[in-house]
N, C-alpha and C. Protein backbone atom coordinates (compact mmCIF):
# COMPACT_ATOMS: atom_id res chain seq x y z
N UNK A 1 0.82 -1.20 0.00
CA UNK A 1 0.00 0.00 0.00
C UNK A 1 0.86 1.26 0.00
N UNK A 2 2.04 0.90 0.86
CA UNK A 2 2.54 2.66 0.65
C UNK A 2 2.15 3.60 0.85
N UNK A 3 2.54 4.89 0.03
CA UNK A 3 1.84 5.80 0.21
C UNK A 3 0.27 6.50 0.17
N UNK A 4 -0.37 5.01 -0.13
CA UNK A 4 -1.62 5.03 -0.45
C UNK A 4 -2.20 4.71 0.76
N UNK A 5 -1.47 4.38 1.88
CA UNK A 5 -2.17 3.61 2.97
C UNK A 5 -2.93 4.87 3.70
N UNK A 6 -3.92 4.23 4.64
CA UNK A 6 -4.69 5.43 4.78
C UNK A 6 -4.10 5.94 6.84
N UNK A 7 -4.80 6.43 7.02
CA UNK A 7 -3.95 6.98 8.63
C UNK A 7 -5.52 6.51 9.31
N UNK A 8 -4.27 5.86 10.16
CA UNK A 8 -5.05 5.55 11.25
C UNK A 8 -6.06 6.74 12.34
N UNK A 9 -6.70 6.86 13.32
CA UNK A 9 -7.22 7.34 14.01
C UNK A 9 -6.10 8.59 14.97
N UNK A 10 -5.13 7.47 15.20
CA UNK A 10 -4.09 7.67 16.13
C UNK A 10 -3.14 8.20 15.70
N UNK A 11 -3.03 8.32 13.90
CA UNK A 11 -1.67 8.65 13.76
C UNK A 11 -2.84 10.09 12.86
N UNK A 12 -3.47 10.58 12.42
CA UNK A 12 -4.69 11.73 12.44
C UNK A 12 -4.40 12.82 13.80
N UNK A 13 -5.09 12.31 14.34
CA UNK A 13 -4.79 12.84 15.71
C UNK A 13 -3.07 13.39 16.20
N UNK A 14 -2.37 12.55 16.31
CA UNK A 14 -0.76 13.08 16.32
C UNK A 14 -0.14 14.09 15.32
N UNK A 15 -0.75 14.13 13.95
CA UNK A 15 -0.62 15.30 12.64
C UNK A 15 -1.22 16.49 13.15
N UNK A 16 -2.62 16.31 13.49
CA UNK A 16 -2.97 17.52 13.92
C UNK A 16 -2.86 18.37 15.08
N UNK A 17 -2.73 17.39 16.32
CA UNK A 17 -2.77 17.59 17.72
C UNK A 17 -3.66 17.29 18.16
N UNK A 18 -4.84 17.42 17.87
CA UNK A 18 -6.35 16.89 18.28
C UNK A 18 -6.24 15.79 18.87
N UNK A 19 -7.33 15.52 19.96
CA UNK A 19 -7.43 14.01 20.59
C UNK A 19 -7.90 13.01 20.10
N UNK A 20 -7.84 11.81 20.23
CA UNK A 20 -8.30 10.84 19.30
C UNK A 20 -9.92 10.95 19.19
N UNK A 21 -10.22 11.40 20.29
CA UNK A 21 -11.93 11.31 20.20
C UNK A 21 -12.45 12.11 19.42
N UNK A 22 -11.55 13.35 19.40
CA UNK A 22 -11.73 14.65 18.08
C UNK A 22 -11.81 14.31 16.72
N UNK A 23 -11.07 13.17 16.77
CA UNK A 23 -10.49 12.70 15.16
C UNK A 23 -11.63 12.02 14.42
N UNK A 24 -11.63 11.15 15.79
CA UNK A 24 -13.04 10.24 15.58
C UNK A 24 -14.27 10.70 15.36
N UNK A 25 -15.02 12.20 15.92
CA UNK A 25 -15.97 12.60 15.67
C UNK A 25 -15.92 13.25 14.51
N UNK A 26 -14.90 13.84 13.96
CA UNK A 26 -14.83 15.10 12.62
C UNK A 26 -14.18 13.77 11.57
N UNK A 27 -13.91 12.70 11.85
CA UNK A 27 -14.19 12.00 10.48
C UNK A 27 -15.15 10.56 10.60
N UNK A 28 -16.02 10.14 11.02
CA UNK A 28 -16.78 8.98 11.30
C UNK A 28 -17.65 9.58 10.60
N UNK A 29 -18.35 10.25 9.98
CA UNK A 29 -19.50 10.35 9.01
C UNK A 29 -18.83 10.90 7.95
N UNK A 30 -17.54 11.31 7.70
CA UNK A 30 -17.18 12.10 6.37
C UNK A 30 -17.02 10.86 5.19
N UNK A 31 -17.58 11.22 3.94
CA UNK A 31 -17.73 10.57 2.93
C UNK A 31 -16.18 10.46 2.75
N UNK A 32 -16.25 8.65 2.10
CA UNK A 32 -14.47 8.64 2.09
C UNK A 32 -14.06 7.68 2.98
N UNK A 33 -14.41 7.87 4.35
CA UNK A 33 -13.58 6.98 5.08
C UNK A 33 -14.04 5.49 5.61
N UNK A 34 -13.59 4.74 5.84
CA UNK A 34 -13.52 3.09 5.74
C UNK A 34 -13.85 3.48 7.49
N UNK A 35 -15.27 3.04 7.80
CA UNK A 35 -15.35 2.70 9.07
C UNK A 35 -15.74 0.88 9.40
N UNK A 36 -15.37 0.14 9.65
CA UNK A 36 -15.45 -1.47 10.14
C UNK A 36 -15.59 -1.41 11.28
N UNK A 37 -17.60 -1.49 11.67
CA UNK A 37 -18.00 -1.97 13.04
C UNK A 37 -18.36 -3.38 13.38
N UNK A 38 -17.88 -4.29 14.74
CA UNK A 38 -18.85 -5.04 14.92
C UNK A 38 -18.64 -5.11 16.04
N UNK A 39 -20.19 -5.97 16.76
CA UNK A 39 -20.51 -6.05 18.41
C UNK A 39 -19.58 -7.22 18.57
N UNK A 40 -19.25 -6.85 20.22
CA UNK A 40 -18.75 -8.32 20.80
C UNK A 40 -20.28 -9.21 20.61
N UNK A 41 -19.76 -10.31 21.22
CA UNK A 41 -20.40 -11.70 20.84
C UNK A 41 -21.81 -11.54 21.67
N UNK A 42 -21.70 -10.64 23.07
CA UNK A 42 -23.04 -10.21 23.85
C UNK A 42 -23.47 -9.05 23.12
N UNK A 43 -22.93 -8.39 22.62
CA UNK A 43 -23.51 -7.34 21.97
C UNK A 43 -23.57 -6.06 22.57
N UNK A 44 -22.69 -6.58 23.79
CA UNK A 44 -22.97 -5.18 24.37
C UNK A 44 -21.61 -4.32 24.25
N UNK A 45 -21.16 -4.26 23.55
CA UNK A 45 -19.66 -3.44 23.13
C UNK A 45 -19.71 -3.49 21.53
N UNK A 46 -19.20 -2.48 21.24
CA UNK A 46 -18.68 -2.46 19.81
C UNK A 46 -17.42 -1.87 19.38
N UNK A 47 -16.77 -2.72 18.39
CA UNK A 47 -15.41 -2.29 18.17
C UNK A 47 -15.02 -1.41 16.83
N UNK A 48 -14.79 -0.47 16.78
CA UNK A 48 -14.51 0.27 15.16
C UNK A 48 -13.46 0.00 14.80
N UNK A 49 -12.96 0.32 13.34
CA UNK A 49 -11.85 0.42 13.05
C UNK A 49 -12.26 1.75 11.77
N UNK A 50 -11.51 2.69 12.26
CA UNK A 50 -11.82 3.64 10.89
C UNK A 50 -10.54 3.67 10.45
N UNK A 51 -10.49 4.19 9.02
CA UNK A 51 -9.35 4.27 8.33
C UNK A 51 -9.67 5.30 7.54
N UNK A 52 -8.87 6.97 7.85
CA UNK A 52 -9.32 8.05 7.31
C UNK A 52 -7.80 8.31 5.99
N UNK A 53 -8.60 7.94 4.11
CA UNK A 53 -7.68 8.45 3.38
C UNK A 53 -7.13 9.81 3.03
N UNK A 54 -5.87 9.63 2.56
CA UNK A 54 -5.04 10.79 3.02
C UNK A 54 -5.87 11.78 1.78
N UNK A 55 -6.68 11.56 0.77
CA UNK A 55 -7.36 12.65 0.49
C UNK A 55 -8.46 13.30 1.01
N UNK A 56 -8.86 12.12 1.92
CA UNK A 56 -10.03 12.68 2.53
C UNK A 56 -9.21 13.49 3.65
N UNK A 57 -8.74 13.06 4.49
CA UNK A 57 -7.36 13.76 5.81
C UNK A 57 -7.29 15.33 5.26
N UNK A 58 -7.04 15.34 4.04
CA UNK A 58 -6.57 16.58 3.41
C UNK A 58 -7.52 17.59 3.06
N UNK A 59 -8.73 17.04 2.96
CA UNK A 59 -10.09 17.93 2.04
C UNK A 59 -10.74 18.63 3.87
N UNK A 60 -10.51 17.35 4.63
CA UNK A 60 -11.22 18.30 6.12
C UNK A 60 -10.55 19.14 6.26
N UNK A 61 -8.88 18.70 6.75
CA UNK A 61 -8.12 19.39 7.14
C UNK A 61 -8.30 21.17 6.48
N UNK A 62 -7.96 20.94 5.20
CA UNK A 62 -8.34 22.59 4.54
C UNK A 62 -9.69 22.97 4.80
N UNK A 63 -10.42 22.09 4.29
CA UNK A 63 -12.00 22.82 5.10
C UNK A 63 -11.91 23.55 6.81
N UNK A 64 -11.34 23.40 7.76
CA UNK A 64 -11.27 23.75 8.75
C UNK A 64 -10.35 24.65 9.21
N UNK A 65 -9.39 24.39 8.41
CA UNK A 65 -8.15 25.76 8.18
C UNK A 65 -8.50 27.52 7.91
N UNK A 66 -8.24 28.13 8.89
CA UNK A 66 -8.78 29.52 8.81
C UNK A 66 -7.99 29.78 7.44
N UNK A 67 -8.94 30.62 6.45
CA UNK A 67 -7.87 31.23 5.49
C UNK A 67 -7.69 32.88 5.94
């Protein structure tokens, strides 16, 4: 994958400074990004995995950037 690979939650968060929970709320509905949910086996937990691509990373990022 390379440079195509997409950034994790954790490594989002460390680029910008923002906390991971920040990262997680301003990209979990943005068109673009790879979210993979499922419940534990009781159902009472759920585990994500988002994977935010670096064009999408880039289109918020400037959207939120004072000009």
């Amino acid at each position: 994958m390379g440079e195509f690979r997409p950034y994790t939650v954790a490594e989002a968060a460390e680029l910008t400074g923002f906390s991971v929970q920040t990262i997680t709320r301003m990209f979990e509905h943005e068109p673009g990004v790879l979210v993979i949910e499922r419940k534990t086996a009781m159902g009472k937990q759920r585990y994500r995995s988002i994977r935010i691509p670096r064009a999408v990373f880039e289109r918020v990022i400037r959207r939120i950037t004072v000009k």
